[in-house]
N, C-alpha and C. Protein backbone atom coordinates (compact mmCIF):
# COMPACT_ATOMS: atom_id res chain seq x y z
N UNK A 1 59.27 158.05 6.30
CA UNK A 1 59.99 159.10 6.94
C UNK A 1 61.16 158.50 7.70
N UNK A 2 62.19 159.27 7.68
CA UNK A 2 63.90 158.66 8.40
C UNK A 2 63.51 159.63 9.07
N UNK A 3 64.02 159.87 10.51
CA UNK A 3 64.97 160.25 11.14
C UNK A 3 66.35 159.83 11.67
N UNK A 4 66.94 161.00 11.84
CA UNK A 4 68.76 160.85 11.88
C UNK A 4 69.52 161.52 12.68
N UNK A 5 69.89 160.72 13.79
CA UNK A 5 70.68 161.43 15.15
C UNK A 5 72.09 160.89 15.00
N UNK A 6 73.01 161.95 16.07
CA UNK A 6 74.44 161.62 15.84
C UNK A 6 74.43 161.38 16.88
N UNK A 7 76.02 160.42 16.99
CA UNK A 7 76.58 161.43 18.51
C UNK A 7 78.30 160.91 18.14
N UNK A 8 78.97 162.24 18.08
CA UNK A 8 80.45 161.97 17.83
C UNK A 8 81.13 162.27 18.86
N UNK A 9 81.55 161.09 19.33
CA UNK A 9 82.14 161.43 20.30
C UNK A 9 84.00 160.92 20.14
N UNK A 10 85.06 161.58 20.60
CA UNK A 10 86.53 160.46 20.46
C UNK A 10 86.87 160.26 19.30
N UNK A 11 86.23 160.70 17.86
CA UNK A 11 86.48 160.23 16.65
C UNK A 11 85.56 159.14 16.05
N UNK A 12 84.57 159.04 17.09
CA UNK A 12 83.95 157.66 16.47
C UNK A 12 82.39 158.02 16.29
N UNK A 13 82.10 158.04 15.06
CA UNK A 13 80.37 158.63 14.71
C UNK A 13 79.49 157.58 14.86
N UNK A 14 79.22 157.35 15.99
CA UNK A 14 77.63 156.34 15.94
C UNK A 14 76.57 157.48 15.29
N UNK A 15 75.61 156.44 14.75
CA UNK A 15 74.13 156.74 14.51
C UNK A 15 73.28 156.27 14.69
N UNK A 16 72.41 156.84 14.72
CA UNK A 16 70.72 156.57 15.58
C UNK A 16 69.60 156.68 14.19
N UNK A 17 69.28 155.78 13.55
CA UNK A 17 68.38 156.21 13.11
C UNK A 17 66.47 155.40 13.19
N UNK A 18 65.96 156.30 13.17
CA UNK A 18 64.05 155.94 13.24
C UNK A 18 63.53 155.98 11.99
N UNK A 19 62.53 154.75 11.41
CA UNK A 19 62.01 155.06 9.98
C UNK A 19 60.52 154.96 10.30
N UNK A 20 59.89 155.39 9.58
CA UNK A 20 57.91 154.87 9.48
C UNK A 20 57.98 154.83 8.43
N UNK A 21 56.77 153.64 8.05
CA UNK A 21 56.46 153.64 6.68
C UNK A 21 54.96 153.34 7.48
N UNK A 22 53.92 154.63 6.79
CA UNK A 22 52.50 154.85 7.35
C UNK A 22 51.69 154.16 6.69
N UNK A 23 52.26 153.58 5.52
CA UNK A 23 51.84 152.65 4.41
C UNK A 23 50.96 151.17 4.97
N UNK A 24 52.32 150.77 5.48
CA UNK A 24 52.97 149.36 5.82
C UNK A 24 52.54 149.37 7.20
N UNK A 25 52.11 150.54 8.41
CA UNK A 25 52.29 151.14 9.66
C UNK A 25 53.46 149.97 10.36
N UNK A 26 54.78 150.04 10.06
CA UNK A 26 55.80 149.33 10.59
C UNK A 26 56.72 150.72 11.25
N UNK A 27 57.55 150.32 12.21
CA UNK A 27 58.56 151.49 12.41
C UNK A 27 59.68 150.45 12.71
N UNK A 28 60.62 151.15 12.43
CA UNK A 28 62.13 150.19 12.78
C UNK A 28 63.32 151.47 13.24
N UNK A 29 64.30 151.07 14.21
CA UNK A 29 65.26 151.67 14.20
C UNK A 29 66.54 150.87 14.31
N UNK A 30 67.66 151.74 13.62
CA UNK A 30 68.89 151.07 14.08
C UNK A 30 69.83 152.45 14.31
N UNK A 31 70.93 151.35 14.62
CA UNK A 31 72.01 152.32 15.29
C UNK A 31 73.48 151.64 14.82
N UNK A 32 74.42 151.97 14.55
CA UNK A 32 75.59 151.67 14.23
C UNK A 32 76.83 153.10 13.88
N UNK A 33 78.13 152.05 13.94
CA UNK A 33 79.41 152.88 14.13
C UNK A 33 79.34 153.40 12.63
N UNK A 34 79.66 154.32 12.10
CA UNK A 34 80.10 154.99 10.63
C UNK A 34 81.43 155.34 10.55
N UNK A 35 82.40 155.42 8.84
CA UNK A 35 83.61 155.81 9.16
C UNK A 35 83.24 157.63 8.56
N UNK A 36 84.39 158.00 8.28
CA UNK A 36 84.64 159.31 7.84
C UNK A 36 83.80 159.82 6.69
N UNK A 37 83.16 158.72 5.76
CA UNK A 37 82.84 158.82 4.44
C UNK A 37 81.29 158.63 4.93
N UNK A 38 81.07 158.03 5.87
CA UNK A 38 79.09 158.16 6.32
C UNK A 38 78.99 157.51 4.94
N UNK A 39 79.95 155.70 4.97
CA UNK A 39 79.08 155.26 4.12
C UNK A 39 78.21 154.09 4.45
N UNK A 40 77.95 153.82 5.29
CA UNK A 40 76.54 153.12 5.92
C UNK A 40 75.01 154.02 5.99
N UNK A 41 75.54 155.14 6.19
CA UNK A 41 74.72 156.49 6.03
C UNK A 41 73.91 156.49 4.82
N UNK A 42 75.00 156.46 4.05
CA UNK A 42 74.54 156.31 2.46
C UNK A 42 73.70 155.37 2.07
N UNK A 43 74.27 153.79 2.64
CA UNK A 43 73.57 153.09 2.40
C UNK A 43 72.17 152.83 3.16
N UNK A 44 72.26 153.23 4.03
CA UNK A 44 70.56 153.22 5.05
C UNK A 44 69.59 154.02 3.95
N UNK A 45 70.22 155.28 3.49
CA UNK A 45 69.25 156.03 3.04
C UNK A 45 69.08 155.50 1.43
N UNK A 46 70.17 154.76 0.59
CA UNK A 46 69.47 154.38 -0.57
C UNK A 46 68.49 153.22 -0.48
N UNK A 47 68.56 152.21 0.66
CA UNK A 47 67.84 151.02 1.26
C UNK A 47 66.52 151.56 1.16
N UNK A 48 66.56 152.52 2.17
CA UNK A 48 65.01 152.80 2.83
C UNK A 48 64.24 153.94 1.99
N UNK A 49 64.90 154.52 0.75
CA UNK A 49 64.22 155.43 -0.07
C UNK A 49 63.71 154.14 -1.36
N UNK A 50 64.58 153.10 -1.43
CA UNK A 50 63.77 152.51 -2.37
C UNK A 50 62.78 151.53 -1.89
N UNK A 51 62.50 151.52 -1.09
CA UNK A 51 61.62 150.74 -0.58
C UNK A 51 60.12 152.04 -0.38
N UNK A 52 60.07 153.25 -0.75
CA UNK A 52 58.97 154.17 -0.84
C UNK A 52 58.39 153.85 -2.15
N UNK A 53 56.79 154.03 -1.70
CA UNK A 53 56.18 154.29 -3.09
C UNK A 53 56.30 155.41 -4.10
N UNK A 54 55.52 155.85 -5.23
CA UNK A 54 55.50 156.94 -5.98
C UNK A 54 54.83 158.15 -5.59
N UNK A 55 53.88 157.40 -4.80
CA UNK A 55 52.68 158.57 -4.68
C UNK A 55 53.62 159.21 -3.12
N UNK A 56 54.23 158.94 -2.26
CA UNK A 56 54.47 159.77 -1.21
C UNK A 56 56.22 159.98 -1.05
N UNK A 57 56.50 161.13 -1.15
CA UNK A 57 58.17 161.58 -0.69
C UNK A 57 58.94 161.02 0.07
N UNK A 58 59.79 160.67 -0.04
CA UNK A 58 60.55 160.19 1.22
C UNK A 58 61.60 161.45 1.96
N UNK A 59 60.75 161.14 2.91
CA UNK A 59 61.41 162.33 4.07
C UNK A 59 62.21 162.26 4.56
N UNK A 60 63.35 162.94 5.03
CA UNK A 60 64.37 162.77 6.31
C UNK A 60 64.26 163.88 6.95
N UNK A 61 64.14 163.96 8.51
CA UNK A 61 64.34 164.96 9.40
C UNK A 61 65.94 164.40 10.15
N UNK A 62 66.82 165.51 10.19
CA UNK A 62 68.05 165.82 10.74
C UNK A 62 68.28 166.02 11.60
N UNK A 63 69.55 165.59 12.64
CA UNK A 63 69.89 166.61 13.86
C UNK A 63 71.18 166.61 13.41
N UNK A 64 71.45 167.57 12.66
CA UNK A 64 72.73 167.59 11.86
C UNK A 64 74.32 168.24 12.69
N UNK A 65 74.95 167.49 12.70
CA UNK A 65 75.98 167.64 13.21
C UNK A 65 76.89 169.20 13.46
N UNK A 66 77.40 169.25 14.49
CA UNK A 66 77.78 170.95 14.24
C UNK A 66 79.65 170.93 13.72
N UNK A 67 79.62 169.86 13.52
CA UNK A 67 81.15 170.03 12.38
C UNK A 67 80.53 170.11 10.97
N UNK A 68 81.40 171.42 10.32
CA UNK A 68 81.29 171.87 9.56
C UNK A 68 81.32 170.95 8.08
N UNK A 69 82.88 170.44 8.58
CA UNK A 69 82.97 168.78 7.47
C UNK A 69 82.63 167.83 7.09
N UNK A 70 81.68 167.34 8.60
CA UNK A 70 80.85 166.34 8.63
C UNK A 70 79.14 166.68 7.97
N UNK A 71 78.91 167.85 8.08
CA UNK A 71 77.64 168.38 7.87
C UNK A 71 77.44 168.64 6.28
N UNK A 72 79.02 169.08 5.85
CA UNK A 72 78.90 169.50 4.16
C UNK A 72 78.73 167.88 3.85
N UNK A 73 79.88 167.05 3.91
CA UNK A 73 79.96 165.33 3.91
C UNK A 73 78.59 164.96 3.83
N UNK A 74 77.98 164.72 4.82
CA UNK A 74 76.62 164.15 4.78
C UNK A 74 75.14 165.13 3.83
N UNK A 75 75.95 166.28 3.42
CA UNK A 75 74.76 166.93 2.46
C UNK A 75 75.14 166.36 1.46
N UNK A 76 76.14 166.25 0.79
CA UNK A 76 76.93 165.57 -0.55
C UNK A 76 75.59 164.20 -0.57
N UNK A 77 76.23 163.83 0.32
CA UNK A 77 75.24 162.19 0.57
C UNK A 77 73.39 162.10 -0.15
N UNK A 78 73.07 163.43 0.80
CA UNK A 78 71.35 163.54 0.45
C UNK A 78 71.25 164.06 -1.19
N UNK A 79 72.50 164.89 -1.62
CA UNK A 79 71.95 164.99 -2.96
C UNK A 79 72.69 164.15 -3.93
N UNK A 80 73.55 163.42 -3.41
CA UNK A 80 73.78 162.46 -4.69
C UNK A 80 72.37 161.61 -4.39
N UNK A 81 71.74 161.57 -3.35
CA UNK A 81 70.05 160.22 -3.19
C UNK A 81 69.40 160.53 -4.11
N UNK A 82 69.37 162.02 -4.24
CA UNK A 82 68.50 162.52 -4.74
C UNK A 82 67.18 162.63 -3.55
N UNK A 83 67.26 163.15 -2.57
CA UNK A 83 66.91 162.94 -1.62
C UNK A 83 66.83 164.33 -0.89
N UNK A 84 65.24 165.33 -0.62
CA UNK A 84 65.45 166.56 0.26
C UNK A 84 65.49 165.68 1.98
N UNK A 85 66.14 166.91 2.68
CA UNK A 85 66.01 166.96 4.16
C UNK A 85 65.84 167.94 5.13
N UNK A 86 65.21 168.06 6.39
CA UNK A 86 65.02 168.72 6.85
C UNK A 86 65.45 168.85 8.21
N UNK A 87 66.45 170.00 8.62
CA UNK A 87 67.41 170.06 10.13
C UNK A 87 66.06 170.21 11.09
N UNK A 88 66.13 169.39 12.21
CA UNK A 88 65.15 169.30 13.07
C UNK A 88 66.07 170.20 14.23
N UNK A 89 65.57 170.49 15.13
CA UNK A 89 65.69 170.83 16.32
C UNK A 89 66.45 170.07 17.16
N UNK A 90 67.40 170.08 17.77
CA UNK A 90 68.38 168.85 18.94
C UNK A 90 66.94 168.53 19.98
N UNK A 91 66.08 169.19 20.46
CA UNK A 91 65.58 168.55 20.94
C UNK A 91 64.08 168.07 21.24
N UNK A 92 64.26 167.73 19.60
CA UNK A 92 63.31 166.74 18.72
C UNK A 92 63.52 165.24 18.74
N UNK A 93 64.78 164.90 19.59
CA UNK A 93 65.53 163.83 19.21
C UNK A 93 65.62 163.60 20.99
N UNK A 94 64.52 163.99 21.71
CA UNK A 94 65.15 163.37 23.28
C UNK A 94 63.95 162.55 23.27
N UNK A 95 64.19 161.40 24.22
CA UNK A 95 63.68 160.54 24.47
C UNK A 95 62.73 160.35 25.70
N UNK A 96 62.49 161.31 26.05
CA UNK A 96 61.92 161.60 27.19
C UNK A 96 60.48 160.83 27.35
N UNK A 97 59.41 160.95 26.14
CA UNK A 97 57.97 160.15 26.29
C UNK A 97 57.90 159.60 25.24
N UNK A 98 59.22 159.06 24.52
CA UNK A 98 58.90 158.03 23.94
C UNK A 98 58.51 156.39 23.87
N UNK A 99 58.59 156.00 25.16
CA UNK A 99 57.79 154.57 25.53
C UNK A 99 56.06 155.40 25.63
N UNK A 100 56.03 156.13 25.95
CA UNK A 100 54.62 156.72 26.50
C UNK A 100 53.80 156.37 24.73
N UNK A 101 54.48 157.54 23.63
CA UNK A 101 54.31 157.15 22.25
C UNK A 101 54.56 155.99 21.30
N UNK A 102 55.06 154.97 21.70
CA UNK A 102 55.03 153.58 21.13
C UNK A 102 53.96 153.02 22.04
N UNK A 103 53.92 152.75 23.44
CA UNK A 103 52.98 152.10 23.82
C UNK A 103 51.41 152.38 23.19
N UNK A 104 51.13 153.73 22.56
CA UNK A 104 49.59 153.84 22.59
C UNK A 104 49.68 153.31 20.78
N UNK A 105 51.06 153.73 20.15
CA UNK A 105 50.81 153.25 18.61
C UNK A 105 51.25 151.36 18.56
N UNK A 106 52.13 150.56 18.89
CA UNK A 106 52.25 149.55 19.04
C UNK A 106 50.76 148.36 19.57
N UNK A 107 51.16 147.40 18.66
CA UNK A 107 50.23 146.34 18.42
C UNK A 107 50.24 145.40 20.44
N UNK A 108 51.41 145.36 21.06
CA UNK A 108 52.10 145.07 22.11
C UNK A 108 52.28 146.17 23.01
N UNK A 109 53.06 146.33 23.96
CA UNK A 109 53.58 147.14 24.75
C UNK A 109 54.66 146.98 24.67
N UNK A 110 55.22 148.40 24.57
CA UNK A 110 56.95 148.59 24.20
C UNK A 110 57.99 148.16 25.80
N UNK A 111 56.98 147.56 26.91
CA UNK A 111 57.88 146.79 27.82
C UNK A 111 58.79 145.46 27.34
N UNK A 112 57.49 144.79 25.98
CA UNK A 112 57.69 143.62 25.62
C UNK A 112 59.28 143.74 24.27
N UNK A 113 59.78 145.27 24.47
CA UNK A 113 60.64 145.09 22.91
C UNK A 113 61.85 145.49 23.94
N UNK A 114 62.85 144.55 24.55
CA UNK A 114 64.20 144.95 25.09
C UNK A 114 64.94 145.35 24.34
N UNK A 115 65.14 144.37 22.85
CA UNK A 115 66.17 144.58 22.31
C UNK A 115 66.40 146.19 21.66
N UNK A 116 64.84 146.41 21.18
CA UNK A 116 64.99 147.76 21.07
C UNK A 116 64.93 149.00 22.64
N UNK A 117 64.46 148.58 23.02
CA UNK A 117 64.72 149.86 24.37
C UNK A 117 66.34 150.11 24.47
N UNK A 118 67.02 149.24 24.29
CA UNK A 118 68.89 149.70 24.78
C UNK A 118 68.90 150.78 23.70
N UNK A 119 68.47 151.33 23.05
CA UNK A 119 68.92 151.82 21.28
C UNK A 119 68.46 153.19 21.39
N UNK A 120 69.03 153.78 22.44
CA UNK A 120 68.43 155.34 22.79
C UNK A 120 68.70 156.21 21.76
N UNK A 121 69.74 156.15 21.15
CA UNK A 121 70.23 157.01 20.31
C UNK A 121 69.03 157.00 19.08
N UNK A 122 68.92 155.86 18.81
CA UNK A 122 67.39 155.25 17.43
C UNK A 122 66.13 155.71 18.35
N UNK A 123 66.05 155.18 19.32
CA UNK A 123 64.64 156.04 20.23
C UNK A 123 64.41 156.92 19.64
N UNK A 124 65.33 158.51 20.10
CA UNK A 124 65.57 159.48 20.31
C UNK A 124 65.23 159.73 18.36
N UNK A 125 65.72 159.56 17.44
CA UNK A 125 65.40 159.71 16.22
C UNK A 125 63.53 159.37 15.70
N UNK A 126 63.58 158.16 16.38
CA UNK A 126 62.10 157.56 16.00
C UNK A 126 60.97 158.65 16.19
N UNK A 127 61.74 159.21 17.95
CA UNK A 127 60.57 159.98 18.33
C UNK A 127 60.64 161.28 17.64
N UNK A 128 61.41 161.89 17.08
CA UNK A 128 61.78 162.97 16.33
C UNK A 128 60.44 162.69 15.18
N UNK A 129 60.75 161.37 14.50
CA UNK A 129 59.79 161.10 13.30
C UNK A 129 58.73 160.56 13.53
N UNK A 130 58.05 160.60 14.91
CA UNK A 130 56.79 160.04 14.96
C UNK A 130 56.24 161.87 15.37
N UNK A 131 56.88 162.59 16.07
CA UNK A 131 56.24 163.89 16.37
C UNK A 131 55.99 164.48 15.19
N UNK A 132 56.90 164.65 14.28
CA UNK A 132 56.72 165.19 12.81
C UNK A 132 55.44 164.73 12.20
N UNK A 133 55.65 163.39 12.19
CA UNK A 133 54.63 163.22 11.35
C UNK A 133 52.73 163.09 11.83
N UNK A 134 52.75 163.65 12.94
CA UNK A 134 51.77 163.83 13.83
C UNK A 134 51.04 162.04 14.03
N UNK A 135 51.62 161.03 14.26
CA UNK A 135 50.64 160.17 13.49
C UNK A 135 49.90 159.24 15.02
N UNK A 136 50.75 159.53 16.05
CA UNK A 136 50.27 159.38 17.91
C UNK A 136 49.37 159.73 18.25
N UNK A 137 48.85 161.23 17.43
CA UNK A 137 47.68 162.03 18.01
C UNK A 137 46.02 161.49 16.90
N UNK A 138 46.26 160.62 16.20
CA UNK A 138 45.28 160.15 15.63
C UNK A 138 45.11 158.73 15.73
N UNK A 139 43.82 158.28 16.62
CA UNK A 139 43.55 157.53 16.98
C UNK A 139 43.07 155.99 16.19
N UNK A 140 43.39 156.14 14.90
CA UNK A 140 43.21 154.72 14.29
C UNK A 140 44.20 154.18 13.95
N UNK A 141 45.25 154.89 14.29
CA UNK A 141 46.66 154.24 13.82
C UNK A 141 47.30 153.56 15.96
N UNK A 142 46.42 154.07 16.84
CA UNK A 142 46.15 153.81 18.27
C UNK A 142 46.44 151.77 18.12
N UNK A 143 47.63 151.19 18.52
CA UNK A 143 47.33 149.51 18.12
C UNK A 143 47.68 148.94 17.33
N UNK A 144 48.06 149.96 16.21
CA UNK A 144 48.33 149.19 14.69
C UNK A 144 49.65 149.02 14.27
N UNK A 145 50.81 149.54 14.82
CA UNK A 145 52.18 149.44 14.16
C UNK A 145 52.80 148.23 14.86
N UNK A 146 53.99 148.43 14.26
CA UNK A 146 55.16 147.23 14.84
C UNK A 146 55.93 148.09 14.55
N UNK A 147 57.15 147.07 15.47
CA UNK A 147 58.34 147.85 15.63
C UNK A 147 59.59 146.78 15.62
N UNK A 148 60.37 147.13 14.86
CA UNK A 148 61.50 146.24 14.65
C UNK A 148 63.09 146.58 14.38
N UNK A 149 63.77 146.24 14.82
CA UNK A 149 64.79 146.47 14.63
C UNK A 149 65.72 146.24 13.21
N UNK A 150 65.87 147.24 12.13
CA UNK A 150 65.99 147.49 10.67
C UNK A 150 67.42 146.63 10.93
N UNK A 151 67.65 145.33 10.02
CA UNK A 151 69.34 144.98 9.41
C UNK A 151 69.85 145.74 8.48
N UNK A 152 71.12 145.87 8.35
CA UNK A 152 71.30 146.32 7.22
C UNK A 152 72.35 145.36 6.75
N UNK A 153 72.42 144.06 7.37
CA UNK A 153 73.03 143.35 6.81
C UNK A 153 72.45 142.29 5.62
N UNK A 154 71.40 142.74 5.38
CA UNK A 154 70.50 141.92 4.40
C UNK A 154 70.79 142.01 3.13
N UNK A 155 71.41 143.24 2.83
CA UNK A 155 71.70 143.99 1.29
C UNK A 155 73.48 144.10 1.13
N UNK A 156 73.39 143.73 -0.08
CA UNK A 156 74.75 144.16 -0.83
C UNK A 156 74.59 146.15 -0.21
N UNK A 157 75.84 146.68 -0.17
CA UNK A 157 75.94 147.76 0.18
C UNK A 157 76.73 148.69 -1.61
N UNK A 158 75.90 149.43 -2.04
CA UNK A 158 76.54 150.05 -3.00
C UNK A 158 76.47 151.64 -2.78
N UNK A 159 77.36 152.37 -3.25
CA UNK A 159 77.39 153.83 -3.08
C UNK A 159 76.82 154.23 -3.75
N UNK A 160 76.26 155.22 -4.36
CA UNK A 160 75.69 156.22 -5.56
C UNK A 160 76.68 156.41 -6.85
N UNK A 161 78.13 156.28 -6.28
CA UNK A 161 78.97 156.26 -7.25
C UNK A 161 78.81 154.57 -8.42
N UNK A 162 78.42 153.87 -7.23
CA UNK A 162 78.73 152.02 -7.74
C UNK A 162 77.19 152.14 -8.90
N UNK A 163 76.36 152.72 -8.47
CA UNK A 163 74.85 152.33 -9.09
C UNK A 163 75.14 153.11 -10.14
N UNK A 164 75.59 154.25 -10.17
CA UNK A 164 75.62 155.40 -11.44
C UNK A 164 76.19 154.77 -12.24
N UNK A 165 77.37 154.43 -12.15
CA UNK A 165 79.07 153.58 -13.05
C UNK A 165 78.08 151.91 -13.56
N UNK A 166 77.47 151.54 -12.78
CA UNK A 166 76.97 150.18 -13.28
C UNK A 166 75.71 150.46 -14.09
N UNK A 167 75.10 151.57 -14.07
CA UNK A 167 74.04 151.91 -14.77
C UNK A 167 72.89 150.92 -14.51
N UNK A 168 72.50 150.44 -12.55
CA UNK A 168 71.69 149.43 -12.06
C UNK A 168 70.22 150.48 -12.37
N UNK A 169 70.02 151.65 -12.15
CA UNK A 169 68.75 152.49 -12.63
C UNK A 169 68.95 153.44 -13.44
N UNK A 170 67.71 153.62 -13.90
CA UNK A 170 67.61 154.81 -14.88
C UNK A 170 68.01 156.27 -14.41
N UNK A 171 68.83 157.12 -15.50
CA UNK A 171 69.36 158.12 -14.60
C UNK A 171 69.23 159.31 -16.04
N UNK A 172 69.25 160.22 -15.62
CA UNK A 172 69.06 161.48 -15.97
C UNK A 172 69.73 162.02 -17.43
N UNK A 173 69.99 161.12 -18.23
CA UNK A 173 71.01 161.69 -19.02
C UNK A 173 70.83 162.21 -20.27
N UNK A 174 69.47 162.37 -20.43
CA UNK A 174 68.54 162.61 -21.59
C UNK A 174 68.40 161.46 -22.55
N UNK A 175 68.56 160.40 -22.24
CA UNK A 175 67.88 159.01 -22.83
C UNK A 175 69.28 158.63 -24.24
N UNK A 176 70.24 159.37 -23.52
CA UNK A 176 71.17 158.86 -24.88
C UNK A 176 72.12 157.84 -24.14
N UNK A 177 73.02 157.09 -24.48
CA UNK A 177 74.02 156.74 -24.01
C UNK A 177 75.59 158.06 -24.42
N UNK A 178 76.29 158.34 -23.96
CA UNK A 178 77.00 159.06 -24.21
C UNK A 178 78.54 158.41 -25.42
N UNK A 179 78.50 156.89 -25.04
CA UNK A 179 79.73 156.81 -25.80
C UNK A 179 79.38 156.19 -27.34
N UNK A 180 78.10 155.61 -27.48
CA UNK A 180 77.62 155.39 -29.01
C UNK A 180 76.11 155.74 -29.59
N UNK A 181 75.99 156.82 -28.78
CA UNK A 181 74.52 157.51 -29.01
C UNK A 181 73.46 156.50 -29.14
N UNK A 182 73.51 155.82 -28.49
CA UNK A 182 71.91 155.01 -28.74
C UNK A 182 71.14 155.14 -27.34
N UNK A 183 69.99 154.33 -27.56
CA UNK A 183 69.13 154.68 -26.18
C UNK A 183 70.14 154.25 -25.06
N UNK A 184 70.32 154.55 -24.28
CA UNK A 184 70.58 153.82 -22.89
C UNK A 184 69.48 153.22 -21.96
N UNK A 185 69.73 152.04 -21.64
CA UNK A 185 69.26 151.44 -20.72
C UNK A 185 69.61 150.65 -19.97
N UNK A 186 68.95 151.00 -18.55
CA UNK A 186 69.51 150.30 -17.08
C UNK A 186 69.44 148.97 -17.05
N UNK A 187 70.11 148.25 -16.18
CA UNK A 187 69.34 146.89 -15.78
C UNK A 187 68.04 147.14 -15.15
N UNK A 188 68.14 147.74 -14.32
CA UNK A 188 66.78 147.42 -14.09
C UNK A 188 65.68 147.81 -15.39
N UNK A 189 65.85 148.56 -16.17
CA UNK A 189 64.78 148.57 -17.58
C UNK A 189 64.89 147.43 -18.08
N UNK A 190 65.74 146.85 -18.07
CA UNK A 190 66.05 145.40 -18.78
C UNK A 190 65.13 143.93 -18.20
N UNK A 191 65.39 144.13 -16.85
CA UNK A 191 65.12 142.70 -16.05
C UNK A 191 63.54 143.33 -16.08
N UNK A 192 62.79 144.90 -16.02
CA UNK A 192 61.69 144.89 -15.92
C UNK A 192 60.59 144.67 -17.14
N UNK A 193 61.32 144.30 -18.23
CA UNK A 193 60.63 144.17 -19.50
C UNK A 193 60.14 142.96 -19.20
């Protein structure tokens, strides 16, 4: 599960975002500047959707922006992922008892994570996606997570446009290639043989 907070302020779109993977019980957030095109946006969400298994959806809950341009912009984004989402509430995204909710799910005490406490804006998202997914109020997950602060400098950054045009996954096209009718296949069908 993502969550995804704004705050535009002056022309300049920071973001906040919170992930769980209930799998793995890890949580991570980050936060960074975006330009006009929300393409770090893009790339957070093709990062952290391929890193989901088969058997469970990958979720995003929203606090979607109230510019009109920015809001169509960033829907473009979720359906080129191929990716549903869901507009949360503005204040789904306050930070109010969220040390209260990491301290009882964290392996540590969230006194011991500075680097993440400055990262209110990612707080404020996390806690959005830990309320959703009810997972505080059940007591065996009470101890068991971590929490880390997500890079996104680890990965080549590609758009949806770069993966489609390079044909890096399998994509929708009814199994032909279009310019000499034969099967098409991705690299990745290739490197996975």
């Amino acid at each position: 599960m993502l969550a995804i907070d704004f705050s535009l302020k002056n022309n300049q779109k920071h973001i906040g975002a919170g992930y769980i993977n209930e799998d793995k019980r890890i949580m991570q957030i980050v936060e960074f500047e975006d330009n006009d095109y929300f393409s770090q946006l893009e790339s957070l969400v093709i990062q952290l959707n391929s890193q989901e298994t088969d058997e469970k959806n990958f979720q995003i809950l929203i606090n979607m922006p109230n510019d009109d341009s920015y809001s169509s912009r960033i829907g473009e984004i979720f359906n080129q992922c191929d990716v549903e989402f869901t507009i949360s509430n503005r204040v789904d995204f306050v930070t109010k008892d969220v040390a209260d909710m990491l301290d009882s799910l964290l392996v540590q005490s969230f006194k011991y994570y500075e680097e993440e406490a400055t990262k209110e804006l990612a707080l404020g998202a996390l806690r959005c996606a830990i309320t959703f997914s009810n997972i505080h109020s059940i007591g065996a997950n009470h101890g068991k997570y971590s929490l880390s602060v997500y890079s996104m400098n680890n990965y080549l950054r590609l758009d949806v446009a770069a993966l489609t045009a390079l044909n890096i996954f399998p994509q929708n096209t009814g199994g032909v290639n279009q310019l000499n009718n034969q099967d098409s296949t991705s690299i990745y069908e290739l490197i996975n043989q």
